[in-house]
PDB file of N, CA and C in Angstrom:
ATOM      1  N   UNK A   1      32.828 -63.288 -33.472  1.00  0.00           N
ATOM      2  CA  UNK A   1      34.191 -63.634 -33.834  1.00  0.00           C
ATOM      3  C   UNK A   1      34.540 -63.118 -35.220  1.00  0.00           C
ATOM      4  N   UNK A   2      33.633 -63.098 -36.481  1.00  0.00           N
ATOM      5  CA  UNK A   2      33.813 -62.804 -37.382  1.00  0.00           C
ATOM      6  C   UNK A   2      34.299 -61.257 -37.807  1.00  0.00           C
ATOM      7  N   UNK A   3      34.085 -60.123 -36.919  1.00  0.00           N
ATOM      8  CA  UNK A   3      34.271 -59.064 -36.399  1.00  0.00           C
ATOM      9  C   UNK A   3      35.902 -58.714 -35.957  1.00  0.00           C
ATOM     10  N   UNK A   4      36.272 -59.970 -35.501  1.00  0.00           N
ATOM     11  CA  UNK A   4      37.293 -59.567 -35.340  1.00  0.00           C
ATOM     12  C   UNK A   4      38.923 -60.357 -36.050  1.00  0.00           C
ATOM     13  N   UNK A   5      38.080 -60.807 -37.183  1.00  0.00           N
ATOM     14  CA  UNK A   5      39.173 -61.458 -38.075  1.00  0.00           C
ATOM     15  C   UNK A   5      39.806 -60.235 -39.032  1.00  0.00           C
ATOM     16  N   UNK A   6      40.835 -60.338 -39.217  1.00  0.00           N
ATOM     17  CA  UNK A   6      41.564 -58.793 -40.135  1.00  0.00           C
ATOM     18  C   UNK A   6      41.547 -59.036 -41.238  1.00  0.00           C
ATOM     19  N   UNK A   7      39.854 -59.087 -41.852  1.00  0.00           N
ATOM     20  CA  UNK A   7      39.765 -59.507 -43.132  1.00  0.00           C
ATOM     21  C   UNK A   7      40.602 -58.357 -44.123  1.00  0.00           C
ATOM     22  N   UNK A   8      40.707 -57.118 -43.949  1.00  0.00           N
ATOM     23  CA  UNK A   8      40.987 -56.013 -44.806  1.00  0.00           C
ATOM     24  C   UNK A   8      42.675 -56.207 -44.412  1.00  0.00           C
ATOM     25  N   UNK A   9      43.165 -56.603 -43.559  1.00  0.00           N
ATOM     26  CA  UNK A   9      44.654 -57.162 -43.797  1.00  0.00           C
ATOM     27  C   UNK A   9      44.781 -58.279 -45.059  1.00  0.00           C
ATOM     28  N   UNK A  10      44.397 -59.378 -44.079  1.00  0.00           N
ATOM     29  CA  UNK A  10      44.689 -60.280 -45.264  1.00  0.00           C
ATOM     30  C   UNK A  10      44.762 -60.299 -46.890  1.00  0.00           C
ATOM     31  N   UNK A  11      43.343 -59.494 -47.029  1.00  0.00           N
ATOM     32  CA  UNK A  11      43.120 -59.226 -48.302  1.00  0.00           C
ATOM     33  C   UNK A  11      44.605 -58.117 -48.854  1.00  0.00           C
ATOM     34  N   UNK A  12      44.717 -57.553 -47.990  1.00  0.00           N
ATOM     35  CA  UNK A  12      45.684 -56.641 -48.864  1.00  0.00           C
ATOM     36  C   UNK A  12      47.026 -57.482 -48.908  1.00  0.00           C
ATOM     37  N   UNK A  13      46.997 -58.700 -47.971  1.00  0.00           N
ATOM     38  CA  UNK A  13      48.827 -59.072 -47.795  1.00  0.00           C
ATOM     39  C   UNK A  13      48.424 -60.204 -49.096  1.00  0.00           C
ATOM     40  N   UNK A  14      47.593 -60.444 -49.396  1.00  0.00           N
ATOM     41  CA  UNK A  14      46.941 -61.668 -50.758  1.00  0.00           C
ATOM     42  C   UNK A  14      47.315 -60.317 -51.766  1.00  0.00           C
ATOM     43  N   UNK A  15      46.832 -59.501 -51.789  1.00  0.00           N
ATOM     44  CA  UNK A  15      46.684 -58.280 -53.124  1.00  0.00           C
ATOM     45  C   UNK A  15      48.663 -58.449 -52.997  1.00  0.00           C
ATOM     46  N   UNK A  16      49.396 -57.796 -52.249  1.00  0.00           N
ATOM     47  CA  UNK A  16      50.709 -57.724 -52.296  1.00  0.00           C
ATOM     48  C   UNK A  16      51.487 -58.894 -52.495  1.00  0.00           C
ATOM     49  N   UNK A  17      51.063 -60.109 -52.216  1.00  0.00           N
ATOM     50  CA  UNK A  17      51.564 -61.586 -53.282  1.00  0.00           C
ATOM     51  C   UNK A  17      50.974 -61.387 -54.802  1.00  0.00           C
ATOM     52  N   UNK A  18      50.044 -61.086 -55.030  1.00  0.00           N
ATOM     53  CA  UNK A  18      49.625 -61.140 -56.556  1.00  0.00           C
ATOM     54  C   UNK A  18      50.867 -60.225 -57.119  1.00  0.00           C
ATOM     55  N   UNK A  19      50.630 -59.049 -56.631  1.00  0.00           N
ATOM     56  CA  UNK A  19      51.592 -58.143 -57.191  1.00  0.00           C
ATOM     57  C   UNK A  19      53.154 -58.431 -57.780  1.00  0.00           C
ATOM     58  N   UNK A  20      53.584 -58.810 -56.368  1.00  0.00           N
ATOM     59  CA  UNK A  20      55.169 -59.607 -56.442  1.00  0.00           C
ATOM     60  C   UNK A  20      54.703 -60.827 -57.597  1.00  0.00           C
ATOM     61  N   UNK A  21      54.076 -61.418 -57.508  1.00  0.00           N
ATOM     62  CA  UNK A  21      54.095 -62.864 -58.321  1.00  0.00           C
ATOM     63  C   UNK A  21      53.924 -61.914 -59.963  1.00  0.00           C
ATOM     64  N   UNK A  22      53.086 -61.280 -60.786  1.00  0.00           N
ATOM     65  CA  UNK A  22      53.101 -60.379 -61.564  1.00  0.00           C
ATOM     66  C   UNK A  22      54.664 -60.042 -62.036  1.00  0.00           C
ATOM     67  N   UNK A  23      55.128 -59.321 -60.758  1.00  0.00           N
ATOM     68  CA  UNK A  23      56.906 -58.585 -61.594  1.00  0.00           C
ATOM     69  C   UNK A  23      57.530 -59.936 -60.947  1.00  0.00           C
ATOM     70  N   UNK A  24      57.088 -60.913 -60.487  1.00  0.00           N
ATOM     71  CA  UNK A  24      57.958 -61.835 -60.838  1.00  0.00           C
ATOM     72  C   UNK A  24      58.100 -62.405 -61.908  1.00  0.00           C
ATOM     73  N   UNK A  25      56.861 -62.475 -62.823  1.00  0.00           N
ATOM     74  CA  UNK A  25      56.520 -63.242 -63.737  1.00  0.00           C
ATOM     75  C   UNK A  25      57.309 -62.497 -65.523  1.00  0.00           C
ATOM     76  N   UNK A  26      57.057 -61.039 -65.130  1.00  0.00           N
ATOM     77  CA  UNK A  26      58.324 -60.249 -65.649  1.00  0.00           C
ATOM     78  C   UNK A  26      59.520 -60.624 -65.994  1.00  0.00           C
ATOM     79  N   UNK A  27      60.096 -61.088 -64.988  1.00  0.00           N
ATOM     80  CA  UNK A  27      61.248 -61.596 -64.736  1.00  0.00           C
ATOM     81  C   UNK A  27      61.230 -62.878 -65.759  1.00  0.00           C
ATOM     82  N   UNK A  28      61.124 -63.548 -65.366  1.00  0.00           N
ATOM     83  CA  UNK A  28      60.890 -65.235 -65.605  1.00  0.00           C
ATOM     84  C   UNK A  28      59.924 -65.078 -67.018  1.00  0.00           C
ATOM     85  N   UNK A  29      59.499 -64.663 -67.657  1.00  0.00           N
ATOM     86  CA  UNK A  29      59.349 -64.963 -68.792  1.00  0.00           C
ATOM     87  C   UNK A  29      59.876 -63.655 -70.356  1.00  0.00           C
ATOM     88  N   UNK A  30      59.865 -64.134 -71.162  1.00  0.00           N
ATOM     89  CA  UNK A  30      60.772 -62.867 -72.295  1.00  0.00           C
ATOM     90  C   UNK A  30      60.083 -61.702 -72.772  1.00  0.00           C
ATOM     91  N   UNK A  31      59.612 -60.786 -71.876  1.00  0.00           N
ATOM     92  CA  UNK A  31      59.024 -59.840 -72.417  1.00  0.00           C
ATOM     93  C   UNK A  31      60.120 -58.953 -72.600  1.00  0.00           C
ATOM     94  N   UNK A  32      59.678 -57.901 -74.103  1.00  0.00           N
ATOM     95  CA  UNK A  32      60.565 -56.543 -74.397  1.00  0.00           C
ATOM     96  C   UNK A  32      60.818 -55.753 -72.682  1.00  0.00           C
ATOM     97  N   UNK A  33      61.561 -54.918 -73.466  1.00  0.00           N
ATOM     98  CA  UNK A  33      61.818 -53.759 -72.200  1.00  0.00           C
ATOM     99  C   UNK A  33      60.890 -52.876 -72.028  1.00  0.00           C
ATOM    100  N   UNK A  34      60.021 -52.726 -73.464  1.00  0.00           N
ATOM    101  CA  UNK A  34      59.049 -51.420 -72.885  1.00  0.00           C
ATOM    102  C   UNK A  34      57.940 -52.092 -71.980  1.00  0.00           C
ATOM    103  N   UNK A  35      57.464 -53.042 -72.073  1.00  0.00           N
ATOM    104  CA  UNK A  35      56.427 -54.043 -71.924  1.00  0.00           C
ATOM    105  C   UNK A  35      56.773 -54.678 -70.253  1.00  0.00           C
ATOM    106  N   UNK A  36      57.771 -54.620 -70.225  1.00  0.00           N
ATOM    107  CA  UNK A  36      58.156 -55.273 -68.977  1.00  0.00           C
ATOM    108  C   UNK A  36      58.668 -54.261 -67.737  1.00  0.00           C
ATOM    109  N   UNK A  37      58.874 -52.626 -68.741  1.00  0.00           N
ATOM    110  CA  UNK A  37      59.003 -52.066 -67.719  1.00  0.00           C
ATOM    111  C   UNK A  37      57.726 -51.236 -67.281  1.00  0.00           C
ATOM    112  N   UNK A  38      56.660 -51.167 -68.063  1.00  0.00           N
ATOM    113  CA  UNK A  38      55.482 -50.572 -67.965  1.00  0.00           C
ATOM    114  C   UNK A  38      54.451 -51.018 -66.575  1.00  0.00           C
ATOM    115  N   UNK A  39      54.891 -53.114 -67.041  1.00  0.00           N
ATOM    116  CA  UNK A  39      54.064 -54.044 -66.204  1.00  0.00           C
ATOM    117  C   UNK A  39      54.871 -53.829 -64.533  1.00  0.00           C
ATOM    118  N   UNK A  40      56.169 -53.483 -64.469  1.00  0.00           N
ATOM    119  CA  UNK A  40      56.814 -53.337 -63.593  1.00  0.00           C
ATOM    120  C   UNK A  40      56.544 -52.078 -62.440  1.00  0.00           C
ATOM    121  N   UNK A  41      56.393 -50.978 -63.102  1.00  0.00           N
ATOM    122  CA  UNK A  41      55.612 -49.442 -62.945  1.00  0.00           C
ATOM    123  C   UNK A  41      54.655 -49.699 -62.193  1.00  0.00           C
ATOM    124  N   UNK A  42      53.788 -50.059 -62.686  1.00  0.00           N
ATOM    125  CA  UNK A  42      52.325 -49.877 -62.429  1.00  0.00           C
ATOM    126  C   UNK A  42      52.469 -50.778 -61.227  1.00  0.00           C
ATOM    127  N   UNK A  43      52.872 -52.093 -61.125  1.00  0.00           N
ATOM    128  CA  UNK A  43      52.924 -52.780 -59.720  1.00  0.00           C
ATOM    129  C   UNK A  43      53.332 -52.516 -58.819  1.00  0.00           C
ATOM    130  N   UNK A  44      54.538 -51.613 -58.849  1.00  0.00           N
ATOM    131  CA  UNK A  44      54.856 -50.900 -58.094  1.00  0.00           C
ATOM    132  C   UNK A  44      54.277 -49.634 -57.553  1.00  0.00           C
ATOM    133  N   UNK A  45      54.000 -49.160 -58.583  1.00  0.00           N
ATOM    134  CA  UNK A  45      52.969 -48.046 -57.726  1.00  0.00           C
ATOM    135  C   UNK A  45      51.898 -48.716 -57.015  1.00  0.00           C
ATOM    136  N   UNK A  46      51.380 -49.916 -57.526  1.00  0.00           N
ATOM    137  CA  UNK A  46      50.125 -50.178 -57.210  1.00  0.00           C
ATOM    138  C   UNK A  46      49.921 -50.644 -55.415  1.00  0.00           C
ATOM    139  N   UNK A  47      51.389 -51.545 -55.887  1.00  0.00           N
ATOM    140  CA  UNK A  47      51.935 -52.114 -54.172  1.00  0.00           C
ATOM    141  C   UNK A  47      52.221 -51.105 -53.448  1.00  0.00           C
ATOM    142  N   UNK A  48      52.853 -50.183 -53.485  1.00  0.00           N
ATOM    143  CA  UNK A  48      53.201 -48.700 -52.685  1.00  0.00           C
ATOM    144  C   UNK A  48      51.831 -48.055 -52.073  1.00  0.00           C
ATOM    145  N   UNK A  49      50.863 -47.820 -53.086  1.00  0.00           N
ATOM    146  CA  UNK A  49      49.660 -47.550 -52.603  1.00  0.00           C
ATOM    147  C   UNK A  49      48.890 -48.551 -51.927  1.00  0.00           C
ATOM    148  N   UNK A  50      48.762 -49.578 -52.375  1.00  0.00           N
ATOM    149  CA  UNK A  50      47.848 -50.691 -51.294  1.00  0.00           C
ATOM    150  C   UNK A  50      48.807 -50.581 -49.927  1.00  0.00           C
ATOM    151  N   UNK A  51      50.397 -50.562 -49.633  1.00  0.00           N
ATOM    152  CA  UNK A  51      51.307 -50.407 -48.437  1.00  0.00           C
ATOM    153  C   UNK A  51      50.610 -49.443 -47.139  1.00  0.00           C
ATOM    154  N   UNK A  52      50.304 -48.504 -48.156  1.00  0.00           N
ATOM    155  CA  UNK A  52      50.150 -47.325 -47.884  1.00  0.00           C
ATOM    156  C   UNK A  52      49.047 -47.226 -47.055  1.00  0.00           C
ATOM    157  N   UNK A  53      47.838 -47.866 -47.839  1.00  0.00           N
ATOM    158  CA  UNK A  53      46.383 -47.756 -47.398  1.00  0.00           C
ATOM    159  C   UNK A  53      45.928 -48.710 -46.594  1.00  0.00           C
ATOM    160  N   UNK A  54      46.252 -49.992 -46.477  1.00  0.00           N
ATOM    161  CA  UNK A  54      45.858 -51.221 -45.390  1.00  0.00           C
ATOM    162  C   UNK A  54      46.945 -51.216 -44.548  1.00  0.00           C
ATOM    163  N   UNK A  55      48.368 -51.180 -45.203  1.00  0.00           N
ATOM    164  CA  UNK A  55      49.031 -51.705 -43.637  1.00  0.00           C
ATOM    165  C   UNK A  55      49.711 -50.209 -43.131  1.00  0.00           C
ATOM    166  N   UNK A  56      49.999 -49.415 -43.760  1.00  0.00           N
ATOM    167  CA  UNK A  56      50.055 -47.942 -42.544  1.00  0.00           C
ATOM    168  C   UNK A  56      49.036 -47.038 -42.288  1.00  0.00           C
ATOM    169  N   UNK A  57      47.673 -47.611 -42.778  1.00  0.00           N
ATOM    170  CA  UNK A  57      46.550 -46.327 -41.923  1.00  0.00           C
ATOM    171  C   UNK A  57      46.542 -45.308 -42.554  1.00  0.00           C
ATOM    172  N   UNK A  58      46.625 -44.858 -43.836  1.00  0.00           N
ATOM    173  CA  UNK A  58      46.938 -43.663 -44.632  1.00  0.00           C
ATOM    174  C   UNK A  58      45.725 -42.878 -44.121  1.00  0.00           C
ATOM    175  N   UNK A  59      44.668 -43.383 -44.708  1.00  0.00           N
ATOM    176  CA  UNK A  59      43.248 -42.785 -44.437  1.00  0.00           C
ATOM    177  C   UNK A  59      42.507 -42.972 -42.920  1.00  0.00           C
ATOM    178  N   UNK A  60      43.146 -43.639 -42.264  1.00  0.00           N
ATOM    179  CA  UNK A  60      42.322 -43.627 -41.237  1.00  0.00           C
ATOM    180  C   UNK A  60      41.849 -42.470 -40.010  1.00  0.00           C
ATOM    181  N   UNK A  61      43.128 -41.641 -40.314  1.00  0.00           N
ATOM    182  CA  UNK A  61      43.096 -40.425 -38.659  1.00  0.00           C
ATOM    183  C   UNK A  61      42.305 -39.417 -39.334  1.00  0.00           C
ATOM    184  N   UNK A  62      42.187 -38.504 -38.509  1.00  0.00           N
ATOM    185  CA  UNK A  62      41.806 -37.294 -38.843  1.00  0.00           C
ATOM    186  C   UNK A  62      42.080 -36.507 -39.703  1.00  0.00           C
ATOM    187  N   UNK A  63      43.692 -36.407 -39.553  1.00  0.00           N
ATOM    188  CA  UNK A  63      44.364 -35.379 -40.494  1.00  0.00           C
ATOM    189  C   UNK A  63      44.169 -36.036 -41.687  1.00  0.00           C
ATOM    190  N   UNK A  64      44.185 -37.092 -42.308  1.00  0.00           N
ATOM    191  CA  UNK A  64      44.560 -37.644 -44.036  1.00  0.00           C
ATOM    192  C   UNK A  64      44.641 -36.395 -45.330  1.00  0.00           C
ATOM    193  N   UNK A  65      43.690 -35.906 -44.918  1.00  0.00           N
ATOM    194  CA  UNK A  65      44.100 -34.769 -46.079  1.00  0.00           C
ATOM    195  C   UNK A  65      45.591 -34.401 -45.944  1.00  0.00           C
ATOM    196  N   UNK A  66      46.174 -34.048 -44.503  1.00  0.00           N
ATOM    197  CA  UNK A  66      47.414 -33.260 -44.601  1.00  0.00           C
ATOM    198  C   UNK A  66      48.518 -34.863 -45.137  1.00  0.00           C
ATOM    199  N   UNK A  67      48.398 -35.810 -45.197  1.00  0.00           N
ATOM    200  CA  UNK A  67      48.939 -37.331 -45.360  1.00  0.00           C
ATOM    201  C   UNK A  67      49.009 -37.466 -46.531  1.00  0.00           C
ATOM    202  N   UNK A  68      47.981 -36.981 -47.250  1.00  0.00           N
ATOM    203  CA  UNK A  68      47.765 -37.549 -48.575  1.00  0.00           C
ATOM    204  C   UNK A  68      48.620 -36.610 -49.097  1.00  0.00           C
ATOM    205  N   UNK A  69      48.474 -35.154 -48.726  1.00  0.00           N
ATOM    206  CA  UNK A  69      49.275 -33.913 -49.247  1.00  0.00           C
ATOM    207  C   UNK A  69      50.850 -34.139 -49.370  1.00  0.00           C
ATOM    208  N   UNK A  70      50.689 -34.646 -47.592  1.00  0.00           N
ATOM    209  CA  UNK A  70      52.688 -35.152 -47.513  1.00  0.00           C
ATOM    210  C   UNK A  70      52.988 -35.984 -48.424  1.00  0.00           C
ATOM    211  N   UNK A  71      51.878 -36.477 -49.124  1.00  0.00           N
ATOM    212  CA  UNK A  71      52.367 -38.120 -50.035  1.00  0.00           C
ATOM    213  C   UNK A  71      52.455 -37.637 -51.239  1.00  0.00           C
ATOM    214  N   UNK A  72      51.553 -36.830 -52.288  1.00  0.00           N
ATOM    215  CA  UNK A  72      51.761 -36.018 -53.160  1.00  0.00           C
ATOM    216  C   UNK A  72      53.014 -34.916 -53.324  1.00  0.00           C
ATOM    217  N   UNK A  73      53.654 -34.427 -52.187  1.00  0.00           N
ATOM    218  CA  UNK A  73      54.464 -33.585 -52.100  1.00  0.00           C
ATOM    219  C   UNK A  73      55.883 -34.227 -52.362  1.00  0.00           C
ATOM    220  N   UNK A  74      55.625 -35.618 -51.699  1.00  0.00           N
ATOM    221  CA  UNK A  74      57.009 -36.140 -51.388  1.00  0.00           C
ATOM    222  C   UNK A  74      57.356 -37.043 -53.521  1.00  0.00           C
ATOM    223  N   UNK A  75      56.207 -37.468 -53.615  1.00  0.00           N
ATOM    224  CA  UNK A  75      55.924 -37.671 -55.134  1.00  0.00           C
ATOM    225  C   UNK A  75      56.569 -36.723 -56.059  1.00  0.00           C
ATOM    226  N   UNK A  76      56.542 -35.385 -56.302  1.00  0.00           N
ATOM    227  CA  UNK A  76      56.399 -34.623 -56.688  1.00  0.00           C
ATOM    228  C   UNK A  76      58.194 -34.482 -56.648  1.00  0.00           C
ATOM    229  N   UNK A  77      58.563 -34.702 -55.347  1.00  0.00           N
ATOM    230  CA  UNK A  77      59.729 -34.066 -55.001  1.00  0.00           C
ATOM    231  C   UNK A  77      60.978 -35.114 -55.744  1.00  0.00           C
ATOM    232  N   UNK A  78      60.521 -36.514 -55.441  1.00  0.00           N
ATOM    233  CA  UNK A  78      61.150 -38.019 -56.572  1.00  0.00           C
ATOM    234  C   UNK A  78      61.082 -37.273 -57.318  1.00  0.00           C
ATOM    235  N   UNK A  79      60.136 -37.616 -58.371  1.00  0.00           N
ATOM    236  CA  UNK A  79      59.950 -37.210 -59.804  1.00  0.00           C
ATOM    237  C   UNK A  79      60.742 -35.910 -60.199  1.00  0.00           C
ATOM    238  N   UNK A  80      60.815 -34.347 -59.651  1.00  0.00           N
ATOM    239  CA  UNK A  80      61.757 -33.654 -60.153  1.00  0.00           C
ATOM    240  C   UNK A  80      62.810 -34.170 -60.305  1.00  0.00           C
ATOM    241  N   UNK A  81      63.403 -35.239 -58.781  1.00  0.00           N
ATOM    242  CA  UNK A  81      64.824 -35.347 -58.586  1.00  0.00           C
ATOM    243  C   UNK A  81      64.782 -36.006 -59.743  1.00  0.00           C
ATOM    244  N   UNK A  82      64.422 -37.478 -59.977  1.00  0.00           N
ATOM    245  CA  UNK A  82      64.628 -38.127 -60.756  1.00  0.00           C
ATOM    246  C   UNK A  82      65.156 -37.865 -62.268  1.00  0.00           C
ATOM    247  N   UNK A  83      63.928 -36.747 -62.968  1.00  0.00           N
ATOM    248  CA  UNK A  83      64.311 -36.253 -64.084  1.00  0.00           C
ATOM    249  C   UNK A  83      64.581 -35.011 -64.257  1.00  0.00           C
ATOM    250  N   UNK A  84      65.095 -34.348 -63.366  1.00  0.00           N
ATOM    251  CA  UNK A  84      66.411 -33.517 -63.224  1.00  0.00           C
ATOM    252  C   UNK A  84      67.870 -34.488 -63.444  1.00  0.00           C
ATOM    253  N   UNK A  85      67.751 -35.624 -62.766  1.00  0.00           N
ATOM    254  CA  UNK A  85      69.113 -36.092 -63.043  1.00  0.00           C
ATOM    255  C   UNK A  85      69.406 -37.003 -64.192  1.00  0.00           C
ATOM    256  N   UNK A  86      68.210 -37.251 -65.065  1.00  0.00           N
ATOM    257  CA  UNK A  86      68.115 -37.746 -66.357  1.00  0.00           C
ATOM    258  C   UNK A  86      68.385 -36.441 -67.233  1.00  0.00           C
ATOM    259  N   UNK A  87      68.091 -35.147 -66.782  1.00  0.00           N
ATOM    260  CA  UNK A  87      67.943 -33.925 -67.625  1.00  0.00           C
ATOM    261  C   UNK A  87      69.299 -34.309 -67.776  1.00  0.00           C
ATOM    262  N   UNK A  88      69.972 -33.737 -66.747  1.00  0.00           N
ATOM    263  CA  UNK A  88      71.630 -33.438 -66.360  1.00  0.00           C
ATOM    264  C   UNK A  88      72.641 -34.626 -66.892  1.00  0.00           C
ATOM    265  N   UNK A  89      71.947 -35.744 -66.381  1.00  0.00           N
ATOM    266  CA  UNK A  89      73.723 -36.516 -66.278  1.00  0.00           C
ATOM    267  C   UNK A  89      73.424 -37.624 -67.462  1.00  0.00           C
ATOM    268  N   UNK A  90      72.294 -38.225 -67.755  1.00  0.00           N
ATOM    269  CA  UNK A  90      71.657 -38.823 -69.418  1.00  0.00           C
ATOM    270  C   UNK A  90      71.613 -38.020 -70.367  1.00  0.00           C
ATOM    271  N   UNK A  91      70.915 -37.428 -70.497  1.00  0.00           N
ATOM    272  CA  UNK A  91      70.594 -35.910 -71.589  1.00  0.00           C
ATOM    273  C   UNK A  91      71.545 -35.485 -72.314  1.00  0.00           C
ATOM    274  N   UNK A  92      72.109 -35.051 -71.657  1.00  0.00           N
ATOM    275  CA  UNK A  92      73.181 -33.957 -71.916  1.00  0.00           C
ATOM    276  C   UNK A  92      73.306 -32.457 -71.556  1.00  0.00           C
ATOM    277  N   UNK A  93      71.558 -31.967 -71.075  1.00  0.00           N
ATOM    278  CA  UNK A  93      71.429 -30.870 -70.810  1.00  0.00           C
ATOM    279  C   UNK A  93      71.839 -30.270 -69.545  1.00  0.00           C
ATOM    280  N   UNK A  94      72.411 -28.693 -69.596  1.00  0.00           N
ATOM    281  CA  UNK A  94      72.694 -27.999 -68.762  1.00  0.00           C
ATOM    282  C   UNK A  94      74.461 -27.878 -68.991  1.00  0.00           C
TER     283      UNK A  94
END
């Protein structure tokens, strides 16, 4: 029976309450902006990646290399947009 309890679920849906409770805690108590947006970052990435790896199977098939690639690519592709449009429409540049 023990075999078939979804220990590596649970654990990750416990890891994704810590997380939320963390940038909740953000919230709810007076930290600066750099401090609160740093702690905010990182949980978020952190939750995106645990999403990623227990509850959609990132690593599990065959292909993952080409998965991980699509996941780096699609990364890659945010981040230009993002600060391309900080270049452009914050900045001042262009």
């Amino acid at each position: 029976m023990k075999e078939l309890f979804p220990r590596k679920h649970v654990m990750g849906f416990a890891g994704s309450l810590i997380l939320t409770i963390v940038a909740l805690l953000v919230y709810f108590y007076d930290v600066s902006f750099t401090v609160g947006l740093t702690i905010l970052l990182i949980t978020a990435f952190a939750q995106a990646a645990l999403q990623l790896v227990v509850f959609m199977h990132a690593g599990e098939s065959k292909d993952k290399g080409a998965i991980y690639t699509n996941i780096y690519y699609g990364l890659i592709i945010a981040l230009v947009t993002i600060f391309g449009s900080l270049l452009a429409l914050a900045w001042g540049y262009i």
